[in-house]
N, C-alpha and C. Protein backbone atom coordinates (compact mmCIF):
# COMPACT_ATOMS: atom_id res chain seq x y z
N UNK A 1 10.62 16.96 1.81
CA UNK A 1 9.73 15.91 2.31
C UNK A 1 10.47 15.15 3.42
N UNK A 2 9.84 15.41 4.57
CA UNK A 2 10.53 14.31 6.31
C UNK A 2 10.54 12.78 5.64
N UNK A 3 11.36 11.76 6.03
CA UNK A 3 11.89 10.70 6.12
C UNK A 3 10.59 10.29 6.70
N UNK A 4 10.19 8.79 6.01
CA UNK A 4 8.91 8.23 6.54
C UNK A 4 9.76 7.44 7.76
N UNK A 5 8.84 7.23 8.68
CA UNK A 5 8.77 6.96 9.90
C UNK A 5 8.54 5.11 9.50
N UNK A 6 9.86 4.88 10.35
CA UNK A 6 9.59 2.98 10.43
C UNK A 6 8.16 2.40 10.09
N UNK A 7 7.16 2.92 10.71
CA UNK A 7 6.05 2.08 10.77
C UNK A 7 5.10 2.91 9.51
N UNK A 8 5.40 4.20 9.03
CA UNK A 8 4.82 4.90 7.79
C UNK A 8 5.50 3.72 6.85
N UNK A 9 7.07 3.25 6.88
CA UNK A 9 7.20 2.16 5.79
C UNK A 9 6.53 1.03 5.86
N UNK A 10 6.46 0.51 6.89
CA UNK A 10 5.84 -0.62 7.16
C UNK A 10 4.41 -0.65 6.64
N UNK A 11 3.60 0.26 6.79
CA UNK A 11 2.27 0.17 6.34
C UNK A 11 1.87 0.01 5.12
N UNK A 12 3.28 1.03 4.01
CA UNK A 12 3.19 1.69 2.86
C UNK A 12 3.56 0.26 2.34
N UNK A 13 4.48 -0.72 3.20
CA UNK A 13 5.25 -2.26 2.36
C UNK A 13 4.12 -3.10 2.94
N UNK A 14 2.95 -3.10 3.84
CA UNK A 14 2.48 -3.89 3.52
C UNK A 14 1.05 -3.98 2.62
N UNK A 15 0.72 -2.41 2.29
CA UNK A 15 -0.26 -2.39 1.40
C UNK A 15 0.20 -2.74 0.16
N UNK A 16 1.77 -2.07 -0.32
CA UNK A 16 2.14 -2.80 -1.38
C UNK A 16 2.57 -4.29 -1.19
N UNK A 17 2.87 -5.12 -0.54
CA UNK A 17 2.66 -6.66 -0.46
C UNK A 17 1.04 -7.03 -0.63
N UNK A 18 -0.23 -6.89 -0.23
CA UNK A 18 -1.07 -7.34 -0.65
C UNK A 18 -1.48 -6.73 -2.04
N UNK A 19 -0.90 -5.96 -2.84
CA UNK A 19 -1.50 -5.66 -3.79
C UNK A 19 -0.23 -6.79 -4.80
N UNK A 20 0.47 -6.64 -4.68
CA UNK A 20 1.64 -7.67 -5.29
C UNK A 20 0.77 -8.69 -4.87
N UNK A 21 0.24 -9.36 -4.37
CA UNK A 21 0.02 -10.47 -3.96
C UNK A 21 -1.48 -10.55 -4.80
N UNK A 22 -2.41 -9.85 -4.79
CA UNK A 22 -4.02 -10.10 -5.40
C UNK A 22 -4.10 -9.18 -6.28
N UNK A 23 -3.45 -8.27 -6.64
CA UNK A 23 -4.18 -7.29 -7.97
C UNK A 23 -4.83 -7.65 -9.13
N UNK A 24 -4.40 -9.01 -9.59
CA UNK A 24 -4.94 -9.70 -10.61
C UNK A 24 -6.05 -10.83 -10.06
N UNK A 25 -6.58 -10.70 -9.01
CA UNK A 25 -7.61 -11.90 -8.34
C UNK A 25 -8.85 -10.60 -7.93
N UNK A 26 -10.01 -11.68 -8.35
CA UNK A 26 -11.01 -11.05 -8.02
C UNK A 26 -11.56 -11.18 -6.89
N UNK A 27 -12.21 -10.23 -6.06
CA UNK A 27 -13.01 -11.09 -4.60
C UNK A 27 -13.82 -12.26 -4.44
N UNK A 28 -14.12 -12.63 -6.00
CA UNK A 28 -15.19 -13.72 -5.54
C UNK A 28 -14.61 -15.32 -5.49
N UNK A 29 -12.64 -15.13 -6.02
CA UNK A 29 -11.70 -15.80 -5.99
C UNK A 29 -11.33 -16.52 -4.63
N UNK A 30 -11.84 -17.95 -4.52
CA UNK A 30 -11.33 -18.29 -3.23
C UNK A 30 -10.10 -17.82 -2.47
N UNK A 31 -9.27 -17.56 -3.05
CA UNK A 31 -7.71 -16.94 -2.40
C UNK A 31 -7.83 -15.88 -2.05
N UNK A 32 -8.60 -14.95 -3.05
CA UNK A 32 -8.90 -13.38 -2.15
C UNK A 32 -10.34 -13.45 -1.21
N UNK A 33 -11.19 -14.31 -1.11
CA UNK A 33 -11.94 -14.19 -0.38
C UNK A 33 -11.46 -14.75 0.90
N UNK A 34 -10.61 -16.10 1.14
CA UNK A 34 -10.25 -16.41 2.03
C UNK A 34 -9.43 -15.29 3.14
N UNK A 35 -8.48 -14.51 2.14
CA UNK A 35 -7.91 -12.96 2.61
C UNK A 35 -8.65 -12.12 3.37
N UNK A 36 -9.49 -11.68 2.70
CA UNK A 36 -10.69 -10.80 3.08
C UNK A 36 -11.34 -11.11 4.33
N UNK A 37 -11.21 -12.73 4.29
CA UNK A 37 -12.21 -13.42 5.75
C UNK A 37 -11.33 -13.16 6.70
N UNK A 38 -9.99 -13.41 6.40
CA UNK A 38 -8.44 -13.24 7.47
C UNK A 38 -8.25 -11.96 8.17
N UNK A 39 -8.75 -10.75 6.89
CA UNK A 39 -8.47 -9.49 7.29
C UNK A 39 -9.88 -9.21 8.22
N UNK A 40 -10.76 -9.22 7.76
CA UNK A 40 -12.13 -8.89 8.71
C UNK A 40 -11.94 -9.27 10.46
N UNK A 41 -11.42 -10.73 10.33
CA UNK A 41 -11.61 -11.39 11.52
C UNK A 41 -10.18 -11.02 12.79
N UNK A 42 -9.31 -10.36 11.64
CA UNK A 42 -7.95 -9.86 12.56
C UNK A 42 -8.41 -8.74 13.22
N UNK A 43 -9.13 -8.21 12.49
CA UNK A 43 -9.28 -7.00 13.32
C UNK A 43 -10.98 -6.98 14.06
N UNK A 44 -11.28 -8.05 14.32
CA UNK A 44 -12.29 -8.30 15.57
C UNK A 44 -13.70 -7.98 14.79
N UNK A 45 -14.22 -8.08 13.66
CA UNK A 45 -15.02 -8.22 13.51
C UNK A 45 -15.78 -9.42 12.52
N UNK A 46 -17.14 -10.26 12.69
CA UNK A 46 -17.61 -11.46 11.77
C UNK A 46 -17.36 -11.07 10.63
N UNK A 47 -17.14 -12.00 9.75
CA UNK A 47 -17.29 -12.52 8.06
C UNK A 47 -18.30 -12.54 8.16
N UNK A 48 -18.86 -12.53 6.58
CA UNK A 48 -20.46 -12.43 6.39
C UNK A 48 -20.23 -12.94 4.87
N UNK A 49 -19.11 -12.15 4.27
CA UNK A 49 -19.64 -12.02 2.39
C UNK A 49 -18.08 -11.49 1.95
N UNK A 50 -17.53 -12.30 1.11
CA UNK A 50 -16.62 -11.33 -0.14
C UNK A 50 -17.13 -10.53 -0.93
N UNK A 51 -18.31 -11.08 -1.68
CA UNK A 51 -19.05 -10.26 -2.34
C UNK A 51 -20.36 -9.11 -2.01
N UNK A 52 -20.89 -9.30 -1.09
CA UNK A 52 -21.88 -8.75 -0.68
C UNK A 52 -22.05 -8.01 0.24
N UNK A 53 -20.60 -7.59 0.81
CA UNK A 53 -20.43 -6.71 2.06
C UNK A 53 -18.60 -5.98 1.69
N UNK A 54 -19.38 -4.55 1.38
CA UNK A 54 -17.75 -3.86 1.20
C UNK A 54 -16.55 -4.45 2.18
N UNK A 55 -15.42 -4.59 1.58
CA UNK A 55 -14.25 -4.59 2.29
C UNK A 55 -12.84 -3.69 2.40
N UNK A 56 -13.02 -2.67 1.89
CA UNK A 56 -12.16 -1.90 1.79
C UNK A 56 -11.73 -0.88 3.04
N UNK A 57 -12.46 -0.77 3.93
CA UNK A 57 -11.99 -0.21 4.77
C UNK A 57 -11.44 -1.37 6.12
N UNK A 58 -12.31 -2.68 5.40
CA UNK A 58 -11.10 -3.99 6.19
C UNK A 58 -9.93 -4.05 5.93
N UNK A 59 -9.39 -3.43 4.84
CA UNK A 59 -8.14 -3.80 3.82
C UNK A 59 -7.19 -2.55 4.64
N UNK A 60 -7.89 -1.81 4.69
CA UNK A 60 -6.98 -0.02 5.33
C UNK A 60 -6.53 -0.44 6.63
N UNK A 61 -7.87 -0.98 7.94
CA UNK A 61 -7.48 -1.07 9.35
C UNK A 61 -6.55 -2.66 9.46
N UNK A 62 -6.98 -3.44 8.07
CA UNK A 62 -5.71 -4.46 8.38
C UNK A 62 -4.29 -4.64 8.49
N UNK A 63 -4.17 -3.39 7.27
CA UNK A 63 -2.73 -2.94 6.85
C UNK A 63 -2.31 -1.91 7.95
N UNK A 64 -3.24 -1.22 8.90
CA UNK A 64 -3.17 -0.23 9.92
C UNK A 64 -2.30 -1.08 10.82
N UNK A 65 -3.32 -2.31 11.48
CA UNK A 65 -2.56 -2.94 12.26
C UNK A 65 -1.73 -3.95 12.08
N UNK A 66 -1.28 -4.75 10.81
CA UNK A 66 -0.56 -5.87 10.47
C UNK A 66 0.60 -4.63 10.68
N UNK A 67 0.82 -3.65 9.99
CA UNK A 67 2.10 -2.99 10.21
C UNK A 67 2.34 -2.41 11.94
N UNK A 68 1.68 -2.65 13.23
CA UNK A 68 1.85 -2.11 14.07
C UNK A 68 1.20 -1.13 15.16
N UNK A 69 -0.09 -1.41 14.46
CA UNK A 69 -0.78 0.21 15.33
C UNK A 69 -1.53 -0.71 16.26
N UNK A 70 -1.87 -0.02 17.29
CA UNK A 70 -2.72 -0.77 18.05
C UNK A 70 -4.70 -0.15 18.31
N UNK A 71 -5.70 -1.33 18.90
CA UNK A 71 -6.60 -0.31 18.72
C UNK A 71 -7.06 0.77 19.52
N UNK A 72 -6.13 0.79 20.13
CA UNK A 72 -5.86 2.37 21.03
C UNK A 72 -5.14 3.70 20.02
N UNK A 73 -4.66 3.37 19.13
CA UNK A 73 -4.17 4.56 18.36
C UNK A 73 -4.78 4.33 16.47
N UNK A 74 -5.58 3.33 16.65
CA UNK A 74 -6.46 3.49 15.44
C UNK A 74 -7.74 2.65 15.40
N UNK A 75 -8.69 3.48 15.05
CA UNK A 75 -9.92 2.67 15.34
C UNK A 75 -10.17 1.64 14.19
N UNK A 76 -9.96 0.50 14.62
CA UNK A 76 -10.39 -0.45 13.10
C UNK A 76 -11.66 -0.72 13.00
N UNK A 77 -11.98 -0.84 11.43
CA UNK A 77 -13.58 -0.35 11.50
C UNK A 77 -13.61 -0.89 9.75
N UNK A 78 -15.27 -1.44 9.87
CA UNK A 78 -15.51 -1.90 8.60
C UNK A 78 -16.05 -0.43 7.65
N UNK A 79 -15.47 0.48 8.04
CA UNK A 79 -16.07 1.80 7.08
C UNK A 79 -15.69 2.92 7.66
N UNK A 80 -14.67 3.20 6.48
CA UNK A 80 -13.75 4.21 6.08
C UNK A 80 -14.10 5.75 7.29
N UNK A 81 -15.36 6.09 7.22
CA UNK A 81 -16.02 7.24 8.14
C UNK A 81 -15.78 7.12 9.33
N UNK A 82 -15.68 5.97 9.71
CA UNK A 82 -15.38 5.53 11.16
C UNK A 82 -13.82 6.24 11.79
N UNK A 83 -13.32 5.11 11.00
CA UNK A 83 -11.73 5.78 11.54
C UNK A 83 -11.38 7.40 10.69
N UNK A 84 -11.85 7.53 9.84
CA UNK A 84 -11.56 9.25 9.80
C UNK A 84 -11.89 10.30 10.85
N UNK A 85 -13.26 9.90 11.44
CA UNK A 85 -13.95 10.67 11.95
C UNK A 85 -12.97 10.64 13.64
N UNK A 86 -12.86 9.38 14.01
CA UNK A 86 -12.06 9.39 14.99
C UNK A 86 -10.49 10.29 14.72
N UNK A 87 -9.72 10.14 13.50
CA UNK A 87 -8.51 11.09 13.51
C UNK A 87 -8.68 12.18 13.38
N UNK A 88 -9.98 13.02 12.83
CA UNK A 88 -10.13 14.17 13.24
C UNK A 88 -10.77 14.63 14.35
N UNK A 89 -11.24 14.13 15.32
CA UNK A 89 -11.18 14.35 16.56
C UNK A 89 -10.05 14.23 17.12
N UNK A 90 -8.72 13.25 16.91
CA UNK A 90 -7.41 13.20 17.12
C UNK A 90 -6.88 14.38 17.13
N UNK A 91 -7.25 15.19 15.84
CA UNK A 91 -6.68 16.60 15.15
C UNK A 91 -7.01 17.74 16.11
N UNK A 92 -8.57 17.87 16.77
CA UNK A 92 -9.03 18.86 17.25
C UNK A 92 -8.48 18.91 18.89
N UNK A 93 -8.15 17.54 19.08
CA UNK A 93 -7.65 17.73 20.20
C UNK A 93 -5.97 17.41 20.61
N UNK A 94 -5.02 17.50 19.69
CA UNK A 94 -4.42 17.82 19.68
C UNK A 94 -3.30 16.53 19.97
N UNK A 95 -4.46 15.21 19.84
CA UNK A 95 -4.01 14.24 20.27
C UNK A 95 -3.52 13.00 19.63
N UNK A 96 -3.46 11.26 19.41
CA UNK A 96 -2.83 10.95 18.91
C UNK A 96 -1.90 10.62 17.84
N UNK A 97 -1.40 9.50 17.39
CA UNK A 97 -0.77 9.12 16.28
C UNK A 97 -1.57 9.17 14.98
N UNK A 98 -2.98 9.05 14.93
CA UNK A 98 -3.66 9.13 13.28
C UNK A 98 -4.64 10.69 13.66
N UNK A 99 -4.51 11.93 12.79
CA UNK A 99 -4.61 12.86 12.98
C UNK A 99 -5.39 13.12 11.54
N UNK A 100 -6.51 13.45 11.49
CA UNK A 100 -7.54 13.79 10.43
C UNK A 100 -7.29 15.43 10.04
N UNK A 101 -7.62 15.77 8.91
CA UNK A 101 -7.37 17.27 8.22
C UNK A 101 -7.90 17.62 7.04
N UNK A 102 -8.52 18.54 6.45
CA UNK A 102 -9.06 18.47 5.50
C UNK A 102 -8.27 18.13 4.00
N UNK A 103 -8.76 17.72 2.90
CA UNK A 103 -7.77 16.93 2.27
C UNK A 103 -6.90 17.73 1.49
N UNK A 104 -7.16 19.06 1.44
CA UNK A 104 -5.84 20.24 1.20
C UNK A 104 -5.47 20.71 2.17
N UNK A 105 -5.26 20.27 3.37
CA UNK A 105 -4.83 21.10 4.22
C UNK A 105 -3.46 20.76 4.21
N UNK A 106 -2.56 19.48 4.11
CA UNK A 106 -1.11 19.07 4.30
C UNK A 106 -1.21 18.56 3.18
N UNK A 107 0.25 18.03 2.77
CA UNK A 107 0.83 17.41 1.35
C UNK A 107 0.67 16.12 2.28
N UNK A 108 0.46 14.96 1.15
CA UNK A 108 0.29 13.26 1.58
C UNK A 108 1.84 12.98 1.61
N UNK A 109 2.06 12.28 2.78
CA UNK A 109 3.08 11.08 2.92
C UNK A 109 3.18 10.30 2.70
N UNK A 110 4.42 9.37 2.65
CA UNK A 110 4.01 7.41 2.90
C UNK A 110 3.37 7.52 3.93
N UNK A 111 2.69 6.56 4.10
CA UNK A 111 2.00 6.00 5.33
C UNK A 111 0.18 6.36 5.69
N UNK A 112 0.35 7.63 4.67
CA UNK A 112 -1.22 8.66 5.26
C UNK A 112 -2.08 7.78 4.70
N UNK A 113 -2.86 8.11 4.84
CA UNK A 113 -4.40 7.90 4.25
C UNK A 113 -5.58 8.70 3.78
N UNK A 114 -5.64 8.28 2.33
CA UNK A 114 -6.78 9.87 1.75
C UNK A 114 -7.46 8.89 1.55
N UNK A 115 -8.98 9.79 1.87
CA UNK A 115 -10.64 9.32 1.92
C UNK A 115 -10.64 10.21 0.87
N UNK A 116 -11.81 9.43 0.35
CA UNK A 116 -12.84 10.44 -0.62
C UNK A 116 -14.28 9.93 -0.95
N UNK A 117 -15.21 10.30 -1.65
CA UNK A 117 -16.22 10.02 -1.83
C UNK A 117 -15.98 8.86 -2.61
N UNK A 118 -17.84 8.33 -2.74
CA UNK A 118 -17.85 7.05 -3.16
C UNK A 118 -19.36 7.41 -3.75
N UNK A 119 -20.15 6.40 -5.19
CA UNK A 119 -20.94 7.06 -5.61
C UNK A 119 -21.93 8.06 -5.95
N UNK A 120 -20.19 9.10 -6.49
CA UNK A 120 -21.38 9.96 -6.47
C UNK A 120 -22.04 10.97 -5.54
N UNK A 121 -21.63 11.05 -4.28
CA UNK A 121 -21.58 11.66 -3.14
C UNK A 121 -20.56 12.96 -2.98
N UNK A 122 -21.30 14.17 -2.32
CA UNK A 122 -20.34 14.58 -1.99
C UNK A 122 -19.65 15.39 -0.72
N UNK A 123 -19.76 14.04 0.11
CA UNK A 123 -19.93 14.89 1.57
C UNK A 123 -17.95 15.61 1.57
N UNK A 124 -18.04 16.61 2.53
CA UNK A 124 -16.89 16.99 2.43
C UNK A 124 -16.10 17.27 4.01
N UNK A 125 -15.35 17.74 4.50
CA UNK A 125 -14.70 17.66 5.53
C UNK A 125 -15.28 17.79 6.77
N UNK A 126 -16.43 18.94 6.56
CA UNK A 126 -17.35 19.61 7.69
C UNK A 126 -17.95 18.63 8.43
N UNK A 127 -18.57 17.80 7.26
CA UNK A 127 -19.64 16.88 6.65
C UNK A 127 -18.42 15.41 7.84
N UNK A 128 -17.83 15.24 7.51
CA UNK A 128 -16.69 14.08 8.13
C UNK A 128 -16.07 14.64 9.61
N UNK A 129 -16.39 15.19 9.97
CA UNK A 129 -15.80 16.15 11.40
C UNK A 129 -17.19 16.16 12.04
N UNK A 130 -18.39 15.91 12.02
CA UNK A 130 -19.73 15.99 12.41
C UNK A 130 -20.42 14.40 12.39
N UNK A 131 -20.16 13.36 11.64
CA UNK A 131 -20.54 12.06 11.37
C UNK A 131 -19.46 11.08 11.21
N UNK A 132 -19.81 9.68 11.64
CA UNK A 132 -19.02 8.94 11.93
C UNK A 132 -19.46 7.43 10.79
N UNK A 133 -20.42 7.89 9.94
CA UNK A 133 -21.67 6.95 9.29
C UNK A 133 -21.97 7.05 8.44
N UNK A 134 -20.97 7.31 6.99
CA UNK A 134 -21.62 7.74 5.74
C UNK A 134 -20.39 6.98 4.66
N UNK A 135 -20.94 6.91 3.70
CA UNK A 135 -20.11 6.00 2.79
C UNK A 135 -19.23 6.42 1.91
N UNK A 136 -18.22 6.29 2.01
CA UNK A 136 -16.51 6.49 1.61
C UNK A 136 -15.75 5.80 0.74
N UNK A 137 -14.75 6.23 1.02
CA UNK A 137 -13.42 5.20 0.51
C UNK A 137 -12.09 5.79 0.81
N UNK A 138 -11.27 5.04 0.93
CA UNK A 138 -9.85 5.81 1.38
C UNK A 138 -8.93 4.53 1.03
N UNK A 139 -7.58 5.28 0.71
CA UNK A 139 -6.63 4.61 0.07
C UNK A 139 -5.13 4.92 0.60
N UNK A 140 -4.12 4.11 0.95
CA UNK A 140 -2.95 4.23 1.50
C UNK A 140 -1.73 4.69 0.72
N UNK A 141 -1.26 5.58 1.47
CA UNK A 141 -0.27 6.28 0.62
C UNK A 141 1.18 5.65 0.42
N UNK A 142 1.53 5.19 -0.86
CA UNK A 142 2.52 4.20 -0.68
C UNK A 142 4.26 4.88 -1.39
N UNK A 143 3.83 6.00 -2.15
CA UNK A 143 4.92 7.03 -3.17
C UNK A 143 4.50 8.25 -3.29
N UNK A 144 5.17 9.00 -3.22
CA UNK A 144 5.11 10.43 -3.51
C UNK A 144 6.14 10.91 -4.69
N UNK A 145 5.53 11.50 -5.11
CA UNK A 145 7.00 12.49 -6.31
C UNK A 145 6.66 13.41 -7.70
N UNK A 146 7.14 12.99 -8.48
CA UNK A 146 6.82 14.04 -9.64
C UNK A 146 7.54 13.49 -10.95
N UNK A 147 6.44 13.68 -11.93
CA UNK A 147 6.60 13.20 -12.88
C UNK A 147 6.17 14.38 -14.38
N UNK A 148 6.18 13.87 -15.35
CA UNK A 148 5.80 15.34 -15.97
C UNK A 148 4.49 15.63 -15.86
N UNK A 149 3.59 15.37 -15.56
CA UNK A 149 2.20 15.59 -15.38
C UNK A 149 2.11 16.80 -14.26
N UNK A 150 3.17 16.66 -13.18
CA UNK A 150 3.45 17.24 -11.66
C UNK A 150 3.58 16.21 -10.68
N UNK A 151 3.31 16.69 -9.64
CA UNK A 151 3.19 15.68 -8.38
C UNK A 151 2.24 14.59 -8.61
N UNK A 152 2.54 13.58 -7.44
CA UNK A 152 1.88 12.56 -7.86
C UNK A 152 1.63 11.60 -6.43
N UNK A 153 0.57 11.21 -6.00
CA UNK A 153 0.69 10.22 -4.94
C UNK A 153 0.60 8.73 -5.21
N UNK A 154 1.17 7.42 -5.24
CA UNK A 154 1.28 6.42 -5.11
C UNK A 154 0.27 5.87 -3.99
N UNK A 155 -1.08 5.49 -4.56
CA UNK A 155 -1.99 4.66 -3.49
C UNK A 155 -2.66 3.22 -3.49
N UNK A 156 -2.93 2.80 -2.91
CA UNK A 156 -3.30 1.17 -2.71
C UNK A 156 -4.50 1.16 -1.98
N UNK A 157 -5.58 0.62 -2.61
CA UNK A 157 -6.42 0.62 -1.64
C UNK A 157 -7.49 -0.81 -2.02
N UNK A 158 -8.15 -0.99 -1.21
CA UNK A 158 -9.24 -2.38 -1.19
C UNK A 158 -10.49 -2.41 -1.75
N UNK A 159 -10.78 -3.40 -2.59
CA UNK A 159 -12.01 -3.63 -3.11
C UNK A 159 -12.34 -2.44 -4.18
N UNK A 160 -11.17 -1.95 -4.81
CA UNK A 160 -11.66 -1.38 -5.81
C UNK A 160 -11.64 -2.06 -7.16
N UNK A 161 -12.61 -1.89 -8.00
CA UNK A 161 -12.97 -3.32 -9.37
C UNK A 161 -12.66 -4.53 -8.73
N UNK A 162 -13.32 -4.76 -6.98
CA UNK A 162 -13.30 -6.26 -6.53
C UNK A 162 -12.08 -6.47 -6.40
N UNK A 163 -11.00 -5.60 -6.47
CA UNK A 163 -9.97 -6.38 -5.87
C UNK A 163 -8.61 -5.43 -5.46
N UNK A 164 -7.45 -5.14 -4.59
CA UNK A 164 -6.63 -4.58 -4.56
C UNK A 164 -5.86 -4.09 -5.12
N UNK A 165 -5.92 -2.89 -5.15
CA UNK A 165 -5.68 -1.82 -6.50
C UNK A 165 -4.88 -0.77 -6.35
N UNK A 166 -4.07 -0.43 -7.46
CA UNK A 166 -3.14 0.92 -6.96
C UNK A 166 -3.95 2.12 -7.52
N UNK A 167 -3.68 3.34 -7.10
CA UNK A 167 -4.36 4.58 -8.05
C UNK A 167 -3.09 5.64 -7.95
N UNK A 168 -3.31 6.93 -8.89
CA UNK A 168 -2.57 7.50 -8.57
C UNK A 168 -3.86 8.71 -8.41
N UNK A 169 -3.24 9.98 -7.25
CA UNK A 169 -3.85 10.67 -7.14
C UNK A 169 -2.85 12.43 -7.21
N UNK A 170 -3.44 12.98 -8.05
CA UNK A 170 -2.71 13.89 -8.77
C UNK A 170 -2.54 15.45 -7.21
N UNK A 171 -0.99 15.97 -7.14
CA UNK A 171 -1.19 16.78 -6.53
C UNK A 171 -0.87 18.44 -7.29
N UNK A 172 -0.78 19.28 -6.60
CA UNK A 172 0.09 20.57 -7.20
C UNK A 172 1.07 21.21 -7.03
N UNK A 173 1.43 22.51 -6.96
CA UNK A 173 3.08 22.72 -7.27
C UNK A 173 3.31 22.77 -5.41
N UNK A 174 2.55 23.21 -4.75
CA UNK A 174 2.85 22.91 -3.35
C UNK A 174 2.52 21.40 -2.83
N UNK A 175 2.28 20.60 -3.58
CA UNK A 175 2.42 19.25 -2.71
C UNK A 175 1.36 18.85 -2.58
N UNK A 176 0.05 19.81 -2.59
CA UNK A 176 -1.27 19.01 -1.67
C UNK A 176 -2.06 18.54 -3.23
N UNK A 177 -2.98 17.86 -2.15
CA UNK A 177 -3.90 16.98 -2.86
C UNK A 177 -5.10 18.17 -4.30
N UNK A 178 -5.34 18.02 -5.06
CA UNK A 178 -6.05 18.52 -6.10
C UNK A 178 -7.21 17.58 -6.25
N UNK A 179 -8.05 18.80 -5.91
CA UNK A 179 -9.63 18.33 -5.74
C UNK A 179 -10.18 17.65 -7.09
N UNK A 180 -10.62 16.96 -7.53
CA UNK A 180 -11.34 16.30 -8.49
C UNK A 180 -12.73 16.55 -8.63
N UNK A 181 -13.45 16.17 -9.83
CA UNK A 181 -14.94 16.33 -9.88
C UNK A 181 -15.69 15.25 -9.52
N UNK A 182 -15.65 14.19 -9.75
CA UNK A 182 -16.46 12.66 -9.81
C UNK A 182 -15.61 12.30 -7.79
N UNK A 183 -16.22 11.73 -7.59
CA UNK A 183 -15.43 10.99 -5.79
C UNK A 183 -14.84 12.14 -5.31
N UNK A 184 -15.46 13.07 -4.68
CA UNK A 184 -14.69 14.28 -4.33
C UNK A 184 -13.04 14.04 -3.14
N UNK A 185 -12.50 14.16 -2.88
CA UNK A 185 -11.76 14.03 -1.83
C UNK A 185 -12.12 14.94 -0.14
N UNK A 186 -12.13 13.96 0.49
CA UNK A 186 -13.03 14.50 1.29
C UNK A 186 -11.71 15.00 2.86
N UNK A 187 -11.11 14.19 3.02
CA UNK A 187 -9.73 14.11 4.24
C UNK A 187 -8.68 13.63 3.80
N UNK A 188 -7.69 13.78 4.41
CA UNK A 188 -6.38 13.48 4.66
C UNK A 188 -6.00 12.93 6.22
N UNK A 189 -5.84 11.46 6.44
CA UNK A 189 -5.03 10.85 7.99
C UNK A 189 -3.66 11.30 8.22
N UNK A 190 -2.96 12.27 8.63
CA UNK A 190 -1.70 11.85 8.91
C UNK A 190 -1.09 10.95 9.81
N UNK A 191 -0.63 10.49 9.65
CA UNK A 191 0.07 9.15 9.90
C UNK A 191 1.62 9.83 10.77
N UNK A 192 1.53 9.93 12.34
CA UNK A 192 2.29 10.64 13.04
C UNK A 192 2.98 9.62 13.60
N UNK A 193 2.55 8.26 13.36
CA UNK A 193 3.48 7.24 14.36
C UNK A 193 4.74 7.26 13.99
């Protein structure tokens, strides 16, 4: 496994700083809603709702750019499809720092970012390489390794049970991601900065 890249740590320490910081606060918690209003508005778009308007893909492009990216090398966006769809156009053309792939195609790093479905849905890579507008979720890669179960990814992601959350997402004996039944996994960001 390559040495994460300065700003792959940076992203990976600051998704784990906001989850140290709210995992036990709910969104409808003045302290995490006030957050939520902070994160929306950093990255250039109105507040509206803690509760009534997803924030989790505010939580991804905040931690994108609080650690360093700019919005020339990542599109910040209130929904997850957005900026995937842009890194796999990154991918096809051979071009920048956030690079989209299907979600077995590479083993996850610090720093990446895996999408996957969201109720129940199951659009899949084709499906995310063709649309820029469909409803998701994606989570930041903060550990990698192995435990007796097998591999294992360390992730952090926003507005899941209302509030900032770790998951783990199970891999196999080569490293990559293992497809699930329920929230399919849909991409993988690599994270080239």
């Amino acid at each position: 496994m390559p040495t994460p890249s300065p700003f792959a740590l940076a992203l990976a320490n600051t998704a784990q700083e906001q989850h140290n910081r709210f995992q036990f606060t709910n969104e409808a918690d003045p302290v995490l809603c006030q957050q939520i209003k902070k994160w929306t508005q950093e990255i250039g778009f109105k507040f509206t709702s803690c509760t009534q308007v997803p924030w989790s893909a505010v939580f991804i492009s905040w931690c994108v750019k609080q650690a360093g990216a700019t919005k020339a090398e990542f599109k910040f966006a209130m929904s997850h499809s957005v900026f995937v769809n842009q890194a796999i156009r990154n991918a096809v053309k051979g071009t920048g720092v956030f690079q989209g792939f299907d979600f077995n195609a590479q083993p996850p790093a610090i720093g990446d970012i895996i999408q996957n479905n969201r109720r129940g849905n199951t659009f899949n890579f084709a499906f995310a390489k063709k649309n820029a507008q469909y409803e998701s979720h994606s989570v930041i890669v903060v550990e990698t390794g192995r435990d007796a179960q097998g591999g294992f990814a360390f992730c952090i992601g926003g507005n899941e049970q209302d509030s900032v959350r770790r998951s783990v997402v199970r891999l196999d004996d080569d490293g990559l991601i293992k497809q699930r039944t329920g929230n399919s996994f849909i991409a993988i960001v690599k994270n080239l900065k």
